[in-house]
N, C-alpha and C. Protein backbone atom coordinates (compact mmCIF):
# COMPACT_ATOMS: atom_id res chain seq x y z
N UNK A 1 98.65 -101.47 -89.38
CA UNK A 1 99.35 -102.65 -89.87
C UNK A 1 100.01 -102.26 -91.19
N UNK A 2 101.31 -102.11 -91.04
CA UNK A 2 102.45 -101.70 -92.29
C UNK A 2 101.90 -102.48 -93.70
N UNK A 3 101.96 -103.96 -93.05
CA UNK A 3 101.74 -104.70 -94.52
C UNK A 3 100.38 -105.16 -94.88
N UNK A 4 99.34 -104.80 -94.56
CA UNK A 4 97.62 -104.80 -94.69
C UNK A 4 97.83 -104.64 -96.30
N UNK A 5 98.71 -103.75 -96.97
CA UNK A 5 98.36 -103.35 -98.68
C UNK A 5 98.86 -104.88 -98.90
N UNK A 6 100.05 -105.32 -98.84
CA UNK A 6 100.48 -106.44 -98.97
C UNK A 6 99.69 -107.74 -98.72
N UNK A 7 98.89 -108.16 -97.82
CA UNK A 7 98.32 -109.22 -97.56
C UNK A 7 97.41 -108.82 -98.51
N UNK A 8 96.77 -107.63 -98.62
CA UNK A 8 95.33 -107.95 -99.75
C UNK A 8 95.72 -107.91 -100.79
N UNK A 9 96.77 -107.90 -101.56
CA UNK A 9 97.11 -108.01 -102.85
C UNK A 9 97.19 -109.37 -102.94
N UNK A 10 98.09 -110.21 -102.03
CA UNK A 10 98.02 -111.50 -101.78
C UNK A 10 96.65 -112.15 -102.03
N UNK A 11 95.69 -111.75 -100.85
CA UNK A 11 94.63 -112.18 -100.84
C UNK A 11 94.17 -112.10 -102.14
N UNK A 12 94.11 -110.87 -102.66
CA UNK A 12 93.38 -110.59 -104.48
C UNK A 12 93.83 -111.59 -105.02
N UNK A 13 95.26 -111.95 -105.21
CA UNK A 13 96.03 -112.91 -106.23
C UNK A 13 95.19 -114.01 -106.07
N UNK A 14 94.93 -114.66 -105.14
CA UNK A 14 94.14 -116.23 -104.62
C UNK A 14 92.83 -116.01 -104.71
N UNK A 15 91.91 -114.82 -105.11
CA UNK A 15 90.90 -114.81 -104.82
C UNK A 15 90.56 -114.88 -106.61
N UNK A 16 91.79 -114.47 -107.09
CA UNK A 16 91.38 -114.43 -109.06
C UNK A 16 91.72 -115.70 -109.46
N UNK A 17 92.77 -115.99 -108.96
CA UNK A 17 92.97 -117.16 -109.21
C UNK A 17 91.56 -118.34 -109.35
N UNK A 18 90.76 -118.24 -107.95
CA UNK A 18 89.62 -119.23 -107.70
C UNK A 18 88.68 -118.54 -108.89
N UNK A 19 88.35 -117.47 -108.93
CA UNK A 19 87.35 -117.00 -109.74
C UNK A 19 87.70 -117.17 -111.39
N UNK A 20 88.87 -117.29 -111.48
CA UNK A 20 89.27 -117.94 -112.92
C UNK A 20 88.47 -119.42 -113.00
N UNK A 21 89.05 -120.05 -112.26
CA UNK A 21 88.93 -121.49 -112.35
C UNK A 21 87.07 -121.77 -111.99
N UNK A 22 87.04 -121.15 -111.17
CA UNK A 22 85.46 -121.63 -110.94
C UNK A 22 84.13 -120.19 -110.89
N UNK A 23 83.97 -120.09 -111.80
CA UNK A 23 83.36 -118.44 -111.88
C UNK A 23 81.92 -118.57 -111.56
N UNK A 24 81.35 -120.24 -111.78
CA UNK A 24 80.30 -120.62 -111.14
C UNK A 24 79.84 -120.23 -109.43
N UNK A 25 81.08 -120.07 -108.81
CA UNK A 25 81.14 -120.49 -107.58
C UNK A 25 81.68 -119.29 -106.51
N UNK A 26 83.11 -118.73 -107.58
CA UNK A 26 83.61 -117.37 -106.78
C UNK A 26 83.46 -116.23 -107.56
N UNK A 27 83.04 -114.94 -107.38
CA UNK A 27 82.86 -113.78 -108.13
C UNK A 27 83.60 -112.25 -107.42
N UNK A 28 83.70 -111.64 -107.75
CA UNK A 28 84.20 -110.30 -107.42
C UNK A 28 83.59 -109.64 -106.29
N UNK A 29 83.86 -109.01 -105.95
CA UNK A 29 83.14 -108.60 -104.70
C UNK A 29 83.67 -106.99 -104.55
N UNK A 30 82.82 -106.06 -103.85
CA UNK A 30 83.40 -104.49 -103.56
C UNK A 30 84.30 -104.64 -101.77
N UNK A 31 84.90 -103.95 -102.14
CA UNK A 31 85.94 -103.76 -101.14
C UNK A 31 86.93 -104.23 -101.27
N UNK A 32 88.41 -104.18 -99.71
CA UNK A 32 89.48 -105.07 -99.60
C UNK A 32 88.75 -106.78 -99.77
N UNK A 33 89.97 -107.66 -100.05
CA UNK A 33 90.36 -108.98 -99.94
C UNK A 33 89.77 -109.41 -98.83
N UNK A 34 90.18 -108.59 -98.01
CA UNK A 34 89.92 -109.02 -96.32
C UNK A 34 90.03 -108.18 -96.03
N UNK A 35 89.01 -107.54 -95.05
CA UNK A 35 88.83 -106.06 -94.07
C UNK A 35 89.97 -106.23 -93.56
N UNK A 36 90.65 -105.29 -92.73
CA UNK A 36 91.65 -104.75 -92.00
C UNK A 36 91.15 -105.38 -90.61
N UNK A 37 89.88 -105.00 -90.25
CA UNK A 37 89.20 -105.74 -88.82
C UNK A 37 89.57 -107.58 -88.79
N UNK A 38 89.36 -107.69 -89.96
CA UNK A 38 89.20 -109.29 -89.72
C UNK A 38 90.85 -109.72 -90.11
N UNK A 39 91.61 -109.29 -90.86
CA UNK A 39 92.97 -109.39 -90.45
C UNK A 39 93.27 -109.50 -89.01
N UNK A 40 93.08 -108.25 -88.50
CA UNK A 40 93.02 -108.18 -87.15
C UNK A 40 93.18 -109.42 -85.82
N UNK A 41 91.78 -109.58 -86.06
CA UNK A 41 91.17 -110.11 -85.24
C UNK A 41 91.45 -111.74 -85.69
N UNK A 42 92.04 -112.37 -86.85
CA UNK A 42 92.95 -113.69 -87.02
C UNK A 42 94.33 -113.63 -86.24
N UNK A 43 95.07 -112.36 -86.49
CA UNK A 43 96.34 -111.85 -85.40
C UNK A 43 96.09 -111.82 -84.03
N UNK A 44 95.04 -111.33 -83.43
CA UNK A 44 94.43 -111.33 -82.08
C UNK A 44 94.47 -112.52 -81.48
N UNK A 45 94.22 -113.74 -82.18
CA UNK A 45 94.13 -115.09 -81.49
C UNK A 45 93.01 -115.68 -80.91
N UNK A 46 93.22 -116.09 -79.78
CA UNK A 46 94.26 -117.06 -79.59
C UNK A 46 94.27 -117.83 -80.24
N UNK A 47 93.17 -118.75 -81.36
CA UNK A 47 93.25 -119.64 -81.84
C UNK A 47 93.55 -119.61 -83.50
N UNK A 48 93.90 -118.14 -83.82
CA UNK A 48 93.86 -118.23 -84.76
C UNK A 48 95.27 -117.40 -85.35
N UNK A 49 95.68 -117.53 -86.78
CA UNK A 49 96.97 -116.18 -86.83
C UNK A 49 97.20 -116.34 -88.23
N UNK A 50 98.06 -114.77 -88.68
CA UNK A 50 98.56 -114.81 -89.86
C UNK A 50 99.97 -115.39 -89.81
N UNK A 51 100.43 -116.04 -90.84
CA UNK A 51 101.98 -116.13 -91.07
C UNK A 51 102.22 -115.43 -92.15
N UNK A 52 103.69 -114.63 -92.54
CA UNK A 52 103.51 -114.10 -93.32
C UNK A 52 105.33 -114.59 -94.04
N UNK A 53 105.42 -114.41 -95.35
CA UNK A 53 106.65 -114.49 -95.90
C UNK A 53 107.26 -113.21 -95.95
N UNK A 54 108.40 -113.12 -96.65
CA UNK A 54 108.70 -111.80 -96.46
C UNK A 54 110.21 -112.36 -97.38
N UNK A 55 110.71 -111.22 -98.61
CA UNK A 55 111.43 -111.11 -99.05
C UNK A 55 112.45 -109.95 -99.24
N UNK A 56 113.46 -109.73 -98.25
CA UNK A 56 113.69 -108.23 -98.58
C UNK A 56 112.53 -107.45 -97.67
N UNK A 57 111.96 -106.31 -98.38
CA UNK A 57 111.31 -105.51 -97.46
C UNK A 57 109.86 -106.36 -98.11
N UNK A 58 109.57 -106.87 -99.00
CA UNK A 58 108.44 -107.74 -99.71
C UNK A 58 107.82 -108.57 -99.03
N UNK A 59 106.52 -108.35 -98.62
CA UNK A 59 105.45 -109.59 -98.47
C UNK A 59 105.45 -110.38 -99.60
N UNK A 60 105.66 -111.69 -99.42
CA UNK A 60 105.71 -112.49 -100.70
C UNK A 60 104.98 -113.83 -100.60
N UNK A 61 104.00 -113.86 -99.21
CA UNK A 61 103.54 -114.94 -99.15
C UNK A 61 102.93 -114.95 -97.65
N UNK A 62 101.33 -115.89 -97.36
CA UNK A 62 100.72 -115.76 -96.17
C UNK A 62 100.51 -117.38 -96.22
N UNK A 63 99.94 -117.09 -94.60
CA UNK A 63 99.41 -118.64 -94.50
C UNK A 63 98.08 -118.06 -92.87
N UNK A 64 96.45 -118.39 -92.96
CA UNK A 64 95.76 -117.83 -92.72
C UNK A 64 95.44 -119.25 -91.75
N UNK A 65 95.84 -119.38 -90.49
CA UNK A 65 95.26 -120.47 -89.46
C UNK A 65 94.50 -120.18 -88.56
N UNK A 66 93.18 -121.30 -88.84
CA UNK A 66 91.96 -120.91 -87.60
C UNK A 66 91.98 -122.35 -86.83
N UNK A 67 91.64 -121.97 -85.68
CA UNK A 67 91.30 -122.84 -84.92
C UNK A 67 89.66 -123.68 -85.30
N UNK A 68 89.66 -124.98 -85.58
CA UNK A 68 88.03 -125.32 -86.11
C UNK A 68 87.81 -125.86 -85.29
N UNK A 69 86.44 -126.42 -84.45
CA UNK A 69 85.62 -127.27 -83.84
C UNK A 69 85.37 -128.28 -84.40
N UNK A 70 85.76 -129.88 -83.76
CA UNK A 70 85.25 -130.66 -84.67
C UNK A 70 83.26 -130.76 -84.46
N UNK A 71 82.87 -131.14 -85.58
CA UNK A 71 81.01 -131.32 -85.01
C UNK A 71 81.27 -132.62 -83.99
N UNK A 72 80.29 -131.91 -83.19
CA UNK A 72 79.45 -132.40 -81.75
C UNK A 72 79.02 -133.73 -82.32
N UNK A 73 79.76 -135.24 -82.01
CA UNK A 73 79.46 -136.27 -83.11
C UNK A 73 79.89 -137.42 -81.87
N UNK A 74 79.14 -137.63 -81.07
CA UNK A 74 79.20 -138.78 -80.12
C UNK A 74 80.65 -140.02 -80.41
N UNK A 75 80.23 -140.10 -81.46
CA UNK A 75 81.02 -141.26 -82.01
C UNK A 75 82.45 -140.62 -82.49
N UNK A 76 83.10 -139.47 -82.87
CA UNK A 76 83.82 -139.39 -83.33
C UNK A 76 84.66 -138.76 -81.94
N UNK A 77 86.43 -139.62 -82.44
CA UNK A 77 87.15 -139.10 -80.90
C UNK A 77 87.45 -137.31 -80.93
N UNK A 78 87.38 -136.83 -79.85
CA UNK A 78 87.08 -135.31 -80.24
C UNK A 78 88.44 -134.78 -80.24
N UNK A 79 89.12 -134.08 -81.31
CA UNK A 79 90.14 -133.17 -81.73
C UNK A 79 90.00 -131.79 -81.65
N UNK A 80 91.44 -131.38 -81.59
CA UNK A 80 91.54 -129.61 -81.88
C UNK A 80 92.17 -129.78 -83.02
N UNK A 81 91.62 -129.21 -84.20
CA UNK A 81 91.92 -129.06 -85.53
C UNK A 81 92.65 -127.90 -85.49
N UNK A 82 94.00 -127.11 -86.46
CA UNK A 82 93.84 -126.14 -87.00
C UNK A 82 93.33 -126.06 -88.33
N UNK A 83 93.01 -125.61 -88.78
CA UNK A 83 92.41 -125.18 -90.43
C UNK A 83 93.77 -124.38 -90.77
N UNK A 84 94.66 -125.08 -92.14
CA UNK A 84 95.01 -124.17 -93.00
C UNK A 84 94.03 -123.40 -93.76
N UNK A 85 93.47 -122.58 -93.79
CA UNK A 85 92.47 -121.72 -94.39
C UNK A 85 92.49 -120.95 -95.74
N UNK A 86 93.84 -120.24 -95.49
CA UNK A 86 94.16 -119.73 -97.08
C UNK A 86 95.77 -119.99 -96.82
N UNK A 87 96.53 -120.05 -97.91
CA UNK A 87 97.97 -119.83 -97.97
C UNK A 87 97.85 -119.45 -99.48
N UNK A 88 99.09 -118.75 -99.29
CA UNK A 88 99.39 -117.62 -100.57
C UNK A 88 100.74 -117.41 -101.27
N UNK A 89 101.47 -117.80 -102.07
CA UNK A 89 103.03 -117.41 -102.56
C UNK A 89 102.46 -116.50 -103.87
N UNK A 90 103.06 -115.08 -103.51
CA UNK A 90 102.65 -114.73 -105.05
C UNK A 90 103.66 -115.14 -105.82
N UNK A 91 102.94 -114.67 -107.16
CA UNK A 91 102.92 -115.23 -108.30
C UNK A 91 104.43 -115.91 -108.98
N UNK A 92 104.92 -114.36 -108.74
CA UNK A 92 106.31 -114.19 -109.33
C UNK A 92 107.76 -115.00 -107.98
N UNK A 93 107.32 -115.03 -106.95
CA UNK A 93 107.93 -115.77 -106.12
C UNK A 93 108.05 -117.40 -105.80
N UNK A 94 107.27 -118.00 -106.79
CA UNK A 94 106.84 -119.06 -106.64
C UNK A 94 107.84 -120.09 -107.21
N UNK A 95 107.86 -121.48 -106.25
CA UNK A 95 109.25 -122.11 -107.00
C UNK A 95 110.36 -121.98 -105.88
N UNK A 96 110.13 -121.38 -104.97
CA UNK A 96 111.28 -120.91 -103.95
C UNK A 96 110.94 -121.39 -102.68
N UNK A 97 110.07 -122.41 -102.50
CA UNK A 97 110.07 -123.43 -101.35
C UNK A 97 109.27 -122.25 -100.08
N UNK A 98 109.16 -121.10 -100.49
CA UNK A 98 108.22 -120.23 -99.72
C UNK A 98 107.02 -120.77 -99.13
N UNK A 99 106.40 -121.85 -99.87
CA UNK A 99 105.01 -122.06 -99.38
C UNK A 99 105.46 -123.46 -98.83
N UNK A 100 106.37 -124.04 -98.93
CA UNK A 100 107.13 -125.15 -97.86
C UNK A 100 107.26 -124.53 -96.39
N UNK A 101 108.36 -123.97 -96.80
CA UNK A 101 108.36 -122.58 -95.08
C UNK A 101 107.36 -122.25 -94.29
N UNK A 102 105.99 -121.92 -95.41
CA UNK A 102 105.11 -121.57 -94.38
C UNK A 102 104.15 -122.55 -94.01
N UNK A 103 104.31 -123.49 -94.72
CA UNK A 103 103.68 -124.81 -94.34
C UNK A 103 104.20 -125.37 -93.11
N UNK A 104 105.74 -125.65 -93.33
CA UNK A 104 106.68 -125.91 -92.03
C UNK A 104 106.23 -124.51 -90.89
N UNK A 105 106.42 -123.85 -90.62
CA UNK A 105 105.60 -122.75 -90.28
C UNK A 105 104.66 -122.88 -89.11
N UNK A 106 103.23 -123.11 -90.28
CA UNK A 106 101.92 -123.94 -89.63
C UNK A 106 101.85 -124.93 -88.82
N UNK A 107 103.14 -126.35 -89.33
CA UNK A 107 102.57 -126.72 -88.02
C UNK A 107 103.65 -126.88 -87.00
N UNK A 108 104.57 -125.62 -86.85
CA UNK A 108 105.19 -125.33 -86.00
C UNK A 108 104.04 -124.55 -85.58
N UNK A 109 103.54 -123.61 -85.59
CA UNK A 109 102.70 -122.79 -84.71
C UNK A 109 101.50 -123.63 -84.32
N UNK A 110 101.08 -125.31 -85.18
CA UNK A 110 99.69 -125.97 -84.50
C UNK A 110 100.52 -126.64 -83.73
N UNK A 111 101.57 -127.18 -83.54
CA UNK A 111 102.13 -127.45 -82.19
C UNK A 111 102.03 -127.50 -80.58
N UNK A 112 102.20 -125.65 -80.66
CA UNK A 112 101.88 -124.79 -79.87
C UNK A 112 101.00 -124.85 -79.89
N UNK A 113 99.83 -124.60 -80.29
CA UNK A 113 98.36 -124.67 -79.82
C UNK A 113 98.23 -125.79 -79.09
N UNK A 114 98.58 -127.16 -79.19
CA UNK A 114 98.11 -128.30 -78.21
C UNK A 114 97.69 -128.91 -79.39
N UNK A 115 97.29 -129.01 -81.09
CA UNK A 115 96.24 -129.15 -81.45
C UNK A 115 96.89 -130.77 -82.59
N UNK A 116 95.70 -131.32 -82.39
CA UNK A 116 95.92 -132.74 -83.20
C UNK A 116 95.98 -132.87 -84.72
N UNK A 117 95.70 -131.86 -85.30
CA UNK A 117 95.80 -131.80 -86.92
C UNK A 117 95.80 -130.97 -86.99
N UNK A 118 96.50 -130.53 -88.38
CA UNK A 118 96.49 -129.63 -89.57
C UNK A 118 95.88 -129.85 -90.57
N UNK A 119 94.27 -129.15 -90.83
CA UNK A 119 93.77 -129.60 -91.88
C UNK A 119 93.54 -128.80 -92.61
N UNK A 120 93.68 -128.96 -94.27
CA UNK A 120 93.30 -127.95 -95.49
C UNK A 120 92.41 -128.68 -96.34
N UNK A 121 91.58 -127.40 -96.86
CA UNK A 121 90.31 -127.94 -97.89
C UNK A 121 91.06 -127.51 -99.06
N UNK A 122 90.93 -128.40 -100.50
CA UNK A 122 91.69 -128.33 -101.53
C UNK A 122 90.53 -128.52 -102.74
N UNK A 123 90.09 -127.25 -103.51
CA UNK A 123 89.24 -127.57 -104.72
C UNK A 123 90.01 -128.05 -105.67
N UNK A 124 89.11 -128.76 -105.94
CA UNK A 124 89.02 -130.47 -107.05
C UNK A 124 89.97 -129.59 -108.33
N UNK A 125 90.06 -128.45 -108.94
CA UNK A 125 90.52 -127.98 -109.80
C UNK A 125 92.16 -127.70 -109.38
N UNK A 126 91.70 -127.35 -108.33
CA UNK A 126 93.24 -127.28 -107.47
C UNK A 126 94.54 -128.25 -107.79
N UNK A 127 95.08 -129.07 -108.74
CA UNK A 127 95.88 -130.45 -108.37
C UNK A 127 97.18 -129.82 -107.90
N UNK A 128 97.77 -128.40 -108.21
CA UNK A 128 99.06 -128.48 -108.02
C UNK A 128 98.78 -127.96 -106.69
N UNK A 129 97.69 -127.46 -105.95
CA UNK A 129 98.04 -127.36 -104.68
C UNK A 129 97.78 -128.83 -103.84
N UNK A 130 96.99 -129.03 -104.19
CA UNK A 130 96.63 -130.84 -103.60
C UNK A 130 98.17 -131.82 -104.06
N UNK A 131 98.86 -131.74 -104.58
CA UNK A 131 100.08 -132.13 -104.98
C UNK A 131 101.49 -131.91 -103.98
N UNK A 132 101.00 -130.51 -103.65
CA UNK A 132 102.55 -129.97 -102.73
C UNK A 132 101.55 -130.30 -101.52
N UNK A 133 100.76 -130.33 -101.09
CA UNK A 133 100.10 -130.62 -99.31
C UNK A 133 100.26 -132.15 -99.69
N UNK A 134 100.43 -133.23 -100.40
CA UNK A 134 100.44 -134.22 -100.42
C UNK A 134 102.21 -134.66 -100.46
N UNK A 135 102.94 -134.07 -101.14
CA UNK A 135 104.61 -133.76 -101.42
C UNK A 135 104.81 -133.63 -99.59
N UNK A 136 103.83 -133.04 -99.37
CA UNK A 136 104.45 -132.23 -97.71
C UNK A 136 104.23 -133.65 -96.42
N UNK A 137 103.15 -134.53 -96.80
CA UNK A 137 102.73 -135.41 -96.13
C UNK A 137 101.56 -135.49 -95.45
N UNK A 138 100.48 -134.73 -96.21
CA UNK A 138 98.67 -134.27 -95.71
C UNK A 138 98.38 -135.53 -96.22
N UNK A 139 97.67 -136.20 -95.93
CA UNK A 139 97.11 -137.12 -96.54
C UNK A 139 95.58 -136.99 -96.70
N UNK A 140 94.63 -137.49 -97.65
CA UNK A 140 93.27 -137.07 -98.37
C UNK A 140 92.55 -137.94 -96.75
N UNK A 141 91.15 -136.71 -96.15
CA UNK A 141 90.34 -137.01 -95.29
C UNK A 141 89.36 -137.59 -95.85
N UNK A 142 88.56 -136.31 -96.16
CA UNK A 142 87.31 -136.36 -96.76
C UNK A 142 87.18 -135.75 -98.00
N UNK A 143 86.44 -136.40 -99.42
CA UNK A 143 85.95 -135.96 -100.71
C UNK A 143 84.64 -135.34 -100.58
N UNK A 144 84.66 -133.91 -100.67
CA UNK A 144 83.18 -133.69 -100.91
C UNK A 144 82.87 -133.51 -102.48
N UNK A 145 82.01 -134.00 -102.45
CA UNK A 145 81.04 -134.00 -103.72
C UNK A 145 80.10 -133.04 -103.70
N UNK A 146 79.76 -132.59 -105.17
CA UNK A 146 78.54 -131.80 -105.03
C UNK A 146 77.66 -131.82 -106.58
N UNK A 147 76.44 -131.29 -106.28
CA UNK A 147 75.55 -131.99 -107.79
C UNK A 147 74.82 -130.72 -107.70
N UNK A 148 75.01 -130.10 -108.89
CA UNK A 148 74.15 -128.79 -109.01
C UNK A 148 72.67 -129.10 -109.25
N UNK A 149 71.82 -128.19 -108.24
CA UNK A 149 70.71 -128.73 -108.49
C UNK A 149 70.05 -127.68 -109.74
């Protein structure tokens, strides 16, 4: 995979980013961003895939969709979710409607799947990404809360 250096730099960018903001919660880790296998095997499918931006010969932006299960919940009507999972504009590209594209993108490709939503998890520190998925027309599911014990 040509652009594997490219997606994990990506990946790094979003992964410092979280560990800035919440160091309680995300920390450093040894190795790639994301193994090369598990790149892979999101490209492999079927339910799942990379999108990628591209500027020039430049990776300049991802968008990481899995297929989720809703829980086994009698009462609730049963959906095929995709999960926006990660999306990425680096740094210096940002401002250029790139992460619109690959949003538009997403749910051109959950389309195709058959699938009833597009859903993304957004930390509470997050507002300017909770801002553009809201700009885009996501509207708020569920608030999780949490209480350190």
């Amino acid at each position: 995979m040509g652009g594997y250096d490219a997606l994990v730099a990506l990946f790094d960018e979003l992964d410092e980013f979280h560990r800035q903001a919440r160091p309680d919660v995300f920390r450093r880790f040894d190795g790639p961003a994301r193994p090369r296998e598990q790149i892979a095997q999101w490209l492999a499918g079927p339910g799942s895939t990379v999108l990628v931006a591209e500027s020039g010969q430049d990776v300049v932006g991802l968008a990481v969709l899995l297929t989720r299960q809703p829980p086994a919940f009698p009462g609730a009507v049963p959906h095929k979710v995709i999960e926006l999972d990660n999306i990425v504009v680096r740094a210096d590209q940002r401002s250029q409607r790139i992460g619109r594209q690959l949003l538009e993108a997403t749910v051109a490709w959950t389309r195709g799947q058959g699938t009833s939503y597009v859903a993304v998890a957004v930390h509470a520190f997050n507002r300017d990404a909770r801002r553009f998925y809201e700009n885009f027309g996501l509207l708020p599911s569920i608030d999780r809360l949490v209480l350190t014990a």
